[in-house]
N, C-alpha and C. Protein backbone atom coordinates (compact mmCIF):
# COMPACT_ATOMS: atom_id res chain seq x y z
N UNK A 1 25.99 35.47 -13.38
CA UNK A 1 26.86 34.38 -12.95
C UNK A 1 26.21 33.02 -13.19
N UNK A 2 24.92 32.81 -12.86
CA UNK A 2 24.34 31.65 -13.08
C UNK A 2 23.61 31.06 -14.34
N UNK A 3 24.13 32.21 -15.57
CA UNK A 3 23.32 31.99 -16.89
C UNK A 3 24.65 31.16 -17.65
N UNK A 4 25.68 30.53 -16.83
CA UNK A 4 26.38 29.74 -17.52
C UNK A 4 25.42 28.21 -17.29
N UNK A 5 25.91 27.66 -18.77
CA UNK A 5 25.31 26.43 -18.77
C UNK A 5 26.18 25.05 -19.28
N UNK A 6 25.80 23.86 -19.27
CA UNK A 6 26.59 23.00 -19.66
C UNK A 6 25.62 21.66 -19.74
N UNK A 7 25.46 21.17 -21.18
CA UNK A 7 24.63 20.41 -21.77
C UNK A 7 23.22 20.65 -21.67
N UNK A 8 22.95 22.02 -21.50
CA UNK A 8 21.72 22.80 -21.51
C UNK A 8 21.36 22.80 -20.29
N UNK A 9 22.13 22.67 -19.48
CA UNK A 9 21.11 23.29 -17.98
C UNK A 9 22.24 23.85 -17.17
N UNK A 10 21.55 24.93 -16.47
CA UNK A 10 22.51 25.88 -15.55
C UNK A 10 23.62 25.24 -14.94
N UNK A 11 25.06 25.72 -14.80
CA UNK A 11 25.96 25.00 -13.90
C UNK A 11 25.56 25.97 -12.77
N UNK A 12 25.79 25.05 -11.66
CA UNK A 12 25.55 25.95 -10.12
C UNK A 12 26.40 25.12 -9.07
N UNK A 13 27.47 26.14 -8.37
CA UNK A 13 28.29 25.20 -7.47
C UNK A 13 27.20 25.15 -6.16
N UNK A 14 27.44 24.27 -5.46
CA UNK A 14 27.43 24.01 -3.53
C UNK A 14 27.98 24.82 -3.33
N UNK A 15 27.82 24.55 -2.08
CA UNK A 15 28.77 25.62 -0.71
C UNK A 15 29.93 25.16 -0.70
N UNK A 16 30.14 24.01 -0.87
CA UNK A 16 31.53 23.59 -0.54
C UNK A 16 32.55 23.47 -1.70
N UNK A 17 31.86 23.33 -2.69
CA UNK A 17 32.31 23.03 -4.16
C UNK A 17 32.74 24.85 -4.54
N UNK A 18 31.93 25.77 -4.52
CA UNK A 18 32.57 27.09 -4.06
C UNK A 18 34.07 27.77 -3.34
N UNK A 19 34.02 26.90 -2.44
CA UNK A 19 35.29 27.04 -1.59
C UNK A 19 36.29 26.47 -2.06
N UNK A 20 36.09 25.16 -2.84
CA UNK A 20 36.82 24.32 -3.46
C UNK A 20 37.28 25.05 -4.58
N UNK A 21 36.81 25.59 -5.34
CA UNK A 21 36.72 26.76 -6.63
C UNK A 21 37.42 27.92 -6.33
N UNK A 22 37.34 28.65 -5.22
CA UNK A 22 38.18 30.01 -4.86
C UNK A 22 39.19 29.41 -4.13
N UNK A 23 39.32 28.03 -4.08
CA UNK A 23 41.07 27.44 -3.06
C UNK A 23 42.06 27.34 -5.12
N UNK A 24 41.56 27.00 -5.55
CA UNK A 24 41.98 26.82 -6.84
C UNK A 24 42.23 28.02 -7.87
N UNK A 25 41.62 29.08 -7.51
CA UNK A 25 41.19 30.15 -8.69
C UNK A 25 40.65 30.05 -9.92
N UNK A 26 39.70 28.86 -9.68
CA UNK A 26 38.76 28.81 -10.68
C UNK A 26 37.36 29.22 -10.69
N UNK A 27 36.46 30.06 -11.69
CA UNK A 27 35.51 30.29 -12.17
C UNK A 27 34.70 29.46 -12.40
N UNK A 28 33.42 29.38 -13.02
CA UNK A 28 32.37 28.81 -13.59
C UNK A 28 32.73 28.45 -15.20
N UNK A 29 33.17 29.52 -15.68
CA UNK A 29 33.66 29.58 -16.94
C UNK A 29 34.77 28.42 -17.39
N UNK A 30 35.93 28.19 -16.34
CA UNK A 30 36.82 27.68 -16.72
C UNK A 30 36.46 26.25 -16.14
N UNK A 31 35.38 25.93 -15.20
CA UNK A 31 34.60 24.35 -14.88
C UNK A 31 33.51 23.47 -16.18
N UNK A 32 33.49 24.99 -16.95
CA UNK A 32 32.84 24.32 -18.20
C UNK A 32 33.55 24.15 -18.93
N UNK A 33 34.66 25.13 -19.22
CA UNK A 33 35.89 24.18 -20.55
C UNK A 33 36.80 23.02 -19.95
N UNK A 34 36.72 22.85 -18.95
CA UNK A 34 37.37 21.38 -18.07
C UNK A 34 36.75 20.27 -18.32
N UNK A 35 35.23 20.84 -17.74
CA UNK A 35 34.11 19.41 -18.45
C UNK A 35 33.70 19.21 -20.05
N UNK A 36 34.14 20.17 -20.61
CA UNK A 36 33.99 19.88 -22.66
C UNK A 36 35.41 19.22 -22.87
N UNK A 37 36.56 19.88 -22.01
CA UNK A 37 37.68 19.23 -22.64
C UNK A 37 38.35 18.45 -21.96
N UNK A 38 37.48 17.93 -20.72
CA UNK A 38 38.30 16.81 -19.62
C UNK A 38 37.82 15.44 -20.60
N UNK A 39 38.19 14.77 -19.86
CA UNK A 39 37.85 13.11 -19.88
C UNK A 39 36.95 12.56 -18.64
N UNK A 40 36.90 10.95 -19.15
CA UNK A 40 35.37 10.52 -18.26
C UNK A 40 36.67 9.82 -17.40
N UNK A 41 35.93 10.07 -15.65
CA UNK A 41 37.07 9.59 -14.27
C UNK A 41 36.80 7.42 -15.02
N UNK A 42 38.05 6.89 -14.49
CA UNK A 42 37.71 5.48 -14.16
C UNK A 42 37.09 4.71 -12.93
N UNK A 43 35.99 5.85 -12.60
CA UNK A 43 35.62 5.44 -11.39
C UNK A 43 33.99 5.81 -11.68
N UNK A 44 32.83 4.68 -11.07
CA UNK A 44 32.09 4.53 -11.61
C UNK A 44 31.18 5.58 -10.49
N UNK A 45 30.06 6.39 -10.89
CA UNK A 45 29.30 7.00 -10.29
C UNK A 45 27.87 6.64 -10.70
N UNK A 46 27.13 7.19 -9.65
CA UNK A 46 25.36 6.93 -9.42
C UNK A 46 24.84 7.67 -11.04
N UNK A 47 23.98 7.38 -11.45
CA UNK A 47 23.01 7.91 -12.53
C UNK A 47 23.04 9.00 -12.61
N UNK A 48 22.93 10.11 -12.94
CA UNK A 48 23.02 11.32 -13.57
C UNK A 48 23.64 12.41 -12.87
N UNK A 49 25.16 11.13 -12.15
CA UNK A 49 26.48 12.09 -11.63
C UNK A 49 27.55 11.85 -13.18
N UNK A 50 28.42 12.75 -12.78
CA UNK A 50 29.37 12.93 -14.22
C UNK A 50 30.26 13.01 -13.07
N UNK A 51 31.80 12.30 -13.61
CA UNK A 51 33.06 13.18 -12.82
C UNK A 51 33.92 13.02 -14.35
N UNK A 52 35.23 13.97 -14.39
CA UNK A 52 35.43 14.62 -15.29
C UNK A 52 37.01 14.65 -14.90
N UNK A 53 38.18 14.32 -15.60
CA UNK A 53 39.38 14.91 -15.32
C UNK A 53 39.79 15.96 -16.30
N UNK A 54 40.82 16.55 -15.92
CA UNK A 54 41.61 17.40 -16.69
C UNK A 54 42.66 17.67 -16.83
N UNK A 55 43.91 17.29 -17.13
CA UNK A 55 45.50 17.32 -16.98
C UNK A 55 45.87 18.98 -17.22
N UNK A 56 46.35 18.72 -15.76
CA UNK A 56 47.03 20.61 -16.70
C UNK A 56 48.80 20.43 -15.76
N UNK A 57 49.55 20.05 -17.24
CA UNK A 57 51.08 19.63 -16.22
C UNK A 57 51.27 18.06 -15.68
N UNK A 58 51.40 18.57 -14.46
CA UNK A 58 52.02 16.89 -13.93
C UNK A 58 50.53 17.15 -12.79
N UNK A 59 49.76 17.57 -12.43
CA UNK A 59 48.50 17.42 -12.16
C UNK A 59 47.24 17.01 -12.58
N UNK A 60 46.31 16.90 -11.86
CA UNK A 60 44.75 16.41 -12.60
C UNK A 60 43.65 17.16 -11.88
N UNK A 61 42.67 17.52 -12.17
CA UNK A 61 41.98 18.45 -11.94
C UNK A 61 40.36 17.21 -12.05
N UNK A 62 39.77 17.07 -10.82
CA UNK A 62 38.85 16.50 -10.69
C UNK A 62 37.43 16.86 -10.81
N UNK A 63 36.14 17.04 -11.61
CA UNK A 63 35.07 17.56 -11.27
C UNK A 63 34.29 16.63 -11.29
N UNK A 64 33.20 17.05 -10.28
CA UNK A 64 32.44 15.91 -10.03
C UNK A 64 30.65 17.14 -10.08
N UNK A 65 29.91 16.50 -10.86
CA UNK A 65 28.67 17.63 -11.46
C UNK A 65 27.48 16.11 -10.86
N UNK A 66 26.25 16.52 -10.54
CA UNK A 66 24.99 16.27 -10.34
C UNK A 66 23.88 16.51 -10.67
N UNK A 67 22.94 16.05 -11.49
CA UNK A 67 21.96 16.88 -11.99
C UNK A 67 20.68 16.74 -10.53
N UNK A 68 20.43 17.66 -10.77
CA UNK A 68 19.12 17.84 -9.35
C UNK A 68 18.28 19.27 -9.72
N UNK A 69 17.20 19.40 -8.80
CA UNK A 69 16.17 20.27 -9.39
C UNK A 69 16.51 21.77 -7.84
N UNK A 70 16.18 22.42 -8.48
CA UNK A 70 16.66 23.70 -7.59
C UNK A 70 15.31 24.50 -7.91
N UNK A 71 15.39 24.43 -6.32
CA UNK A 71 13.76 25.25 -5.62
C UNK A 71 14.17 27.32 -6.13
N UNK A 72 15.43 27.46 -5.98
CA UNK A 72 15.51 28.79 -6.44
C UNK A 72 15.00 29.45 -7.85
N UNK A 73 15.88 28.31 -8.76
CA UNK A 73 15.51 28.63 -10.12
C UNK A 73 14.13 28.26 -10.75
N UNK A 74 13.65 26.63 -10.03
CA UNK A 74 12.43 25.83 -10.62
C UNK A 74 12.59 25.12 -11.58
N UNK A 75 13.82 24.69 -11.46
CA UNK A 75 13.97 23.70 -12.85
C UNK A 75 15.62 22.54 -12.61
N UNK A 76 15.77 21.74 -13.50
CA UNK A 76 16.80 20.84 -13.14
C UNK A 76 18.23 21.88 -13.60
N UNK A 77 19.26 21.77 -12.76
CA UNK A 77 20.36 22.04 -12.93
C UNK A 77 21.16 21.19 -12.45
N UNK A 78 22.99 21.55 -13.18
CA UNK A 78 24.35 20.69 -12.37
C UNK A 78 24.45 21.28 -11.14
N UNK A 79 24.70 20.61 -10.27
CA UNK A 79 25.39 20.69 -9.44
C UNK A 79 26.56 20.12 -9.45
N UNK A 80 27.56 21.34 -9.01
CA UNK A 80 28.98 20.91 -8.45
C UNK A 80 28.90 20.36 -7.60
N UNK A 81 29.20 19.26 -6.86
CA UNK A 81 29.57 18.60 -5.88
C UNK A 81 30.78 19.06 -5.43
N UNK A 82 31.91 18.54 -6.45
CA UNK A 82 32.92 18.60 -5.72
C UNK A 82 34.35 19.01 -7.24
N UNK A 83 35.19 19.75 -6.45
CA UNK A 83 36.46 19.75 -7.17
C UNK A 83 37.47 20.04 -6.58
N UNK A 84 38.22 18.98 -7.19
CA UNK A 84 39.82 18.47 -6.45
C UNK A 84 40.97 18.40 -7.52
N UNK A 85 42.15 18.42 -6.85
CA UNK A 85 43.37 18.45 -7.32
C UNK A 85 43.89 17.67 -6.55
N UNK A 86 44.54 16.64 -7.94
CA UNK A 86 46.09 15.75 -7.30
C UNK A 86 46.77 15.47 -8.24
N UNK A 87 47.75 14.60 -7.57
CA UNK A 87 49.46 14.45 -8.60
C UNK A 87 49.02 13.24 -9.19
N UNK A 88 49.36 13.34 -10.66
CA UNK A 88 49.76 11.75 -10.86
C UNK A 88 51.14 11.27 -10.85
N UNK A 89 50.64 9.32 -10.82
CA UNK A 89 51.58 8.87 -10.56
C UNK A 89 52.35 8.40 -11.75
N UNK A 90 53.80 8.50 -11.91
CA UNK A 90 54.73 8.45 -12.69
C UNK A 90 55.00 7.00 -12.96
N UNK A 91 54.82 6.23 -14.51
CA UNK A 91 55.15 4.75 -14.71
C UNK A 91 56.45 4.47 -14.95
């Protein structure tokens, strides 16, 4: 599960970013073709955070990734922070 990767280092959700992931029915698998084939958010984040949209329909699919170092593995990985869903608005 954790030998998925994305721009060469492990993706690995949080605890909460997990829950966020099984409220959605999304995988690891399908958080990496979101972030190759999303777009960059218009909202500005800290240094070596990424957030990421993804249109699927009349929705948007939010990811928000962190790079940080993980005492389990011993080396830098993403962290999921966070992923969300909302509507857009109609011009």
């Amino acid at each position: 599960m954790f030998d998925i990767k994305y721009r060469g280092l492990k993706l690995v959700p949080s605890y909460s970013a997990t829950r966020e992931l099984m409220r959605y029915g999304f995988d690891l698998y399908d958080v990496v073709s979101m972030l190759e084939l999303g777009y960059s958010a218009p909202r500005k984040r800290k240094k070596d955070v990424i957030e990421k949209w993804f249109d699927n329909g009349n929705k948007t699919y939010n990811i928000v990734i962190g790079k940080d170092y993980n005492e389990k593995f011993k080396e830098e990985v993403w962290i999921i922070i966070h992923v969300g869903k909302f509507a857009r608005r109609k011009k």
